[in-house]
C-alpha atoms as a PDB file:
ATOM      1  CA  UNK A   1     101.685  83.758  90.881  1.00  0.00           C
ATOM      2  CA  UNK A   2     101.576  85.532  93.713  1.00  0.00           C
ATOM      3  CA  UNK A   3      98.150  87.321  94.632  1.00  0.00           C
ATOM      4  CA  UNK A   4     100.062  91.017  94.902  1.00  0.00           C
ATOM      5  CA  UNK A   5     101.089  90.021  91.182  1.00  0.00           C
ATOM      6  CA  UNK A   6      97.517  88.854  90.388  1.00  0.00           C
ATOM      7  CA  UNK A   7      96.023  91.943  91.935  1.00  0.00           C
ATOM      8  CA  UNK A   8      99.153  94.321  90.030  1.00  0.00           C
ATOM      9  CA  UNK A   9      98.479  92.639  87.072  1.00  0.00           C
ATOM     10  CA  UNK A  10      94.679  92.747  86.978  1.00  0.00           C
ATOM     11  CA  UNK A  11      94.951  96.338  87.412  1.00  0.00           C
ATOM     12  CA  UNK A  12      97.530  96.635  84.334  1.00  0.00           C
ATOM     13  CA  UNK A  13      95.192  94.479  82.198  1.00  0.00           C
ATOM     14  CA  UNK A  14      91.710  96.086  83.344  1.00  0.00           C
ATOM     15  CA  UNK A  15      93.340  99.685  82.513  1.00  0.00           C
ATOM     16  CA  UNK A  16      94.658  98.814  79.253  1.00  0.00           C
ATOM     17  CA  UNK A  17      91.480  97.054  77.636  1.00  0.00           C
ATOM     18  CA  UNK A  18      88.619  98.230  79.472  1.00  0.00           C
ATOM     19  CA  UNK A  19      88.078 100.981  77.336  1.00  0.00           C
ATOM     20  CA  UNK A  20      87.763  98.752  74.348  1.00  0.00           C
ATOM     21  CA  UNK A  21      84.838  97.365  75.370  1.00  0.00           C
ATOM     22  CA  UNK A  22      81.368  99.033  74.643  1.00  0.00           C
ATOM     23  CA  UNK A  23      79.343 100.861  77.749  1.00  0.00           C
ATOM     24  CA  UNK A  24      76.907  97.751  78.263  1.00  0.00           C
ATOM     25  CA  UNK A  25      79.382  96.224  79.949  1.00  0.00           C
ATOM     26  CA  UNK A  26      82.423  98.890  81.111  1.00  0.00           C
ATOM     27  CA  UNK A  27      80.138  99.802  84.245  1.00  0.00           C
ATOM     28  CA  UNK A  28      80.227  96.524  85.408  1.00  0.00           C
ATOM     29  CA  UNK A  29      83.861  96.114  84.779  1.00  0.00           C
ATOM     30  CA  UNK A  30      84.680  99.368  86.167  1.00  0.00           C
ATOM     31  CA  UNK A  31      82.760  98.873  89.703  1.00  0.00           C
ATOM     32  CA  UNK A  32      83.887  95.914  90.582  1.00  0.00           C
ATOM     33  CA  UNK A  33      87.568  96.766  90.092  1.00  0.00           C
ATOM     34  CA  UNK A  34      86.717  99.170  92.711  1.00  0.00           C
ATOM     35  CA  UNK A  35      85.143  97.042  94.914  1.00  0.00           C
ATOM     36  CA  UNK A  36      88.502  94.691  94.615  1.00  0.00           C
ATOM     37  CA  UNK A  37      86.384  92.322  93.027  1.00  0.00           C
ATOM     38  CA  UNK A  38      89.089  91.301  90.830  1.00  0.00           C
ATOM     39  CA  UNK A  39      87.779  87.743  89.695  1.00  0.00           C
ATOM     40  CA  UNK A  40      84.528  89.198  88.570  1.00  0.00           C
ATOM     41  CA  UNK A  41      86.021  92.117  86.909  1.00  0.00           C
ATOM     42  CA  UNK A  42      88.533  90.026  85.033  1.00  0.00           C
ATOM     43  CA  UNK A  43      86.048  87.301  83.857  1.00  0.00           C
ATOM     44  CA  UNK A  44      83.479  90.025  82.434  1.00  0.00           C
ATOM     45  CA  UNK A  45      86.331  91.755  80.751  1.00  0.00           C
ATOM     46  CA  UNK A  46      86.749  88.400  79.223  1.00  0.00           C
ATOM     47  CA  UNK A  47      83.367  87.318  78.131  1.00  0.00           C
ATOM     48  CA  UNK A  48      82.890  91.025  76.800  1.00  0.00           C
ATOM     49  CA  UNK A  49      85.998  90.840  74.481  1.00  0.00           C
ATOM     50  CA  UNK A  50      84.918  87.443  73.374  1.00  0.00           C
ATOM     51  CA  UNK A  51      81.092  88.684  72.473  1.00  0.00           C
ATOM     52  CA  UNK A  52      81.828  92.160  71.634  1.00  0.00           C
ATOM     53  CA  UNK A  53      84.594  90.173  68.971  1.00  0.00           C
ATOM     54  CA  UNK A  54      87.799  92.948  69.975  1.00  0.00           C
ATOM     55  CA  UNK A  55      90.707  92.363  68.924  1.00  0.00           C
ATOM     56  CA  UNK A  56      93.314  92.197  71.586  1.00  0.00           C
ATOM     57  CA  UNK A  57      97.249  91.730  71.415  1.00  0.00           C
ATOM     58  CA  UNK A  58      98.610  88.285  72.027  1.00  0.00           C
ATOM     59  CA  UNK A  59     100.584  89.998  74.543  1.00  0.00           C
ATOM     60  CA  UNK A  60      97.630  90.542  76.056  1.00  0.00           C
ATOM     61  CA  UNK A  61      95.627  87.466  75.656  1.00  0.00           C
ATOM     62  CA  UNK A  62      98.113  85.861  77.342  1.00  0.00           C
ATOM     63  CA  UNK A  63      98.197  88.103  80.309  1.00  0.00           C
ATOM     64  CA  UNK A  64      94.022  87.255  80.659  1.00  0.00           C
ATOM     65  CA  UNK A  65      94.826  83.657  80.566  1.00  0.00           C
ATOM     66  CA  UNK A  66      97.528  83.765  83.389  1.00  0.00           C
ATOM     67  CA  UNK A  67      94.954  85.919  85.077  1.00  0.00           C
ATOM     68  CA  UNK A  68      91.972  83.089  83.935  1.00  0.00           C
ATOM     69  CA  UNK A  69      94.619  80.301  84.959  1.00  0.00           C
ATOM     70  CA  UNK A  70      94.849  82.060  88.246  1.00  0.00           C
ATOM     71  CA  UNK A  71      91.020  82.189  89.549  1.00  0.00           C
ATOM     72  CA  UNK A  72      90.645  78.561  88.281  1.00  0.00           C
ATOM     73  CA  UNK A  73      88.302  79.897  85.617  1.00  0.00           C
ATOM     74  CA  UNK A  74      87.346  77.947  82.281  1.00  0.00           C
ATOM     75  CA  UNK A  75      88.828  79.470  79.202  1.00  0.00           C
ATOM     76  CA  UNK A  76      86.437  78.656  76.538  1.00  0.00           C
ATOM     77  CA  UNK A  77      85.558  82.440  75.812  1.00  0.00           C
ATOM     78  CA  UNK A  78      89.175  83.738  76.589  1.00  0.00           C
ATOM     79  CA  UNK A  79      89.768  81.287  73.596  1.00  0.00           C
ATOM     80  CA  UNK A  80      87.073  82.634  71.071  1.00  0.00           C
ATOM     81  CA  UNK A  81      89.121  86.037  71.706  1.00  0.00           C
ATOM     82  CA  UNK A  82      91.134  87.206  68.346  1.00  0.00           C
ATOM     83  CA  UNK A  83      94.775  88.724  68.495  1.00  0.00           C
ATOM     84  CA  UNK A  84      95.911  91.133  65.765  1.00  0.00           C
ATOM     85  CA  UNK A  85      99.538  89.748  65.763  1.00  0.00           C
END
């Protein structure tokens, strides 16, 4: 992957599930996709769909793994993650 696809994508996957996750940790989520922190915005989106147990698309459990896959990141709570399809 190429890092304009990692940063398009991140953006496409932040936007789409961010507001599924509850306001403890949305903040944190939301400011450091505008800082461009992309790797820590993507791996708290992950570890608050795993805890917060939301349901998420396989579509889109698949796009946080490529995302995951990409920052070298361990995929244990991407994994505990459930897909409605």
């Amino acid at each position: 992957m190429e890092v304009i696809d990692y940063l398009r994508r991140s953006r496409r996957i932040t936007d789409q599930l961010e507001p599924r996750i509850s306001p403890k940790y949305r903040p944190i989520v939301l400011s450091a996709r505008g800082a461009g922190a992309w790797d820590l915005a993507i791996t708290t989106l992950v570890g608050a769909l795993s805890e917060e147990d939301v349901v998420i698309t396989t579509a889109e459990k698949d796009a946080l793994r490529e995302l995951m896959e990409y920052l070298q990141k361990p995929l244990t709570y991407l994994e505990q993650i459930r897909t409605s399809d």
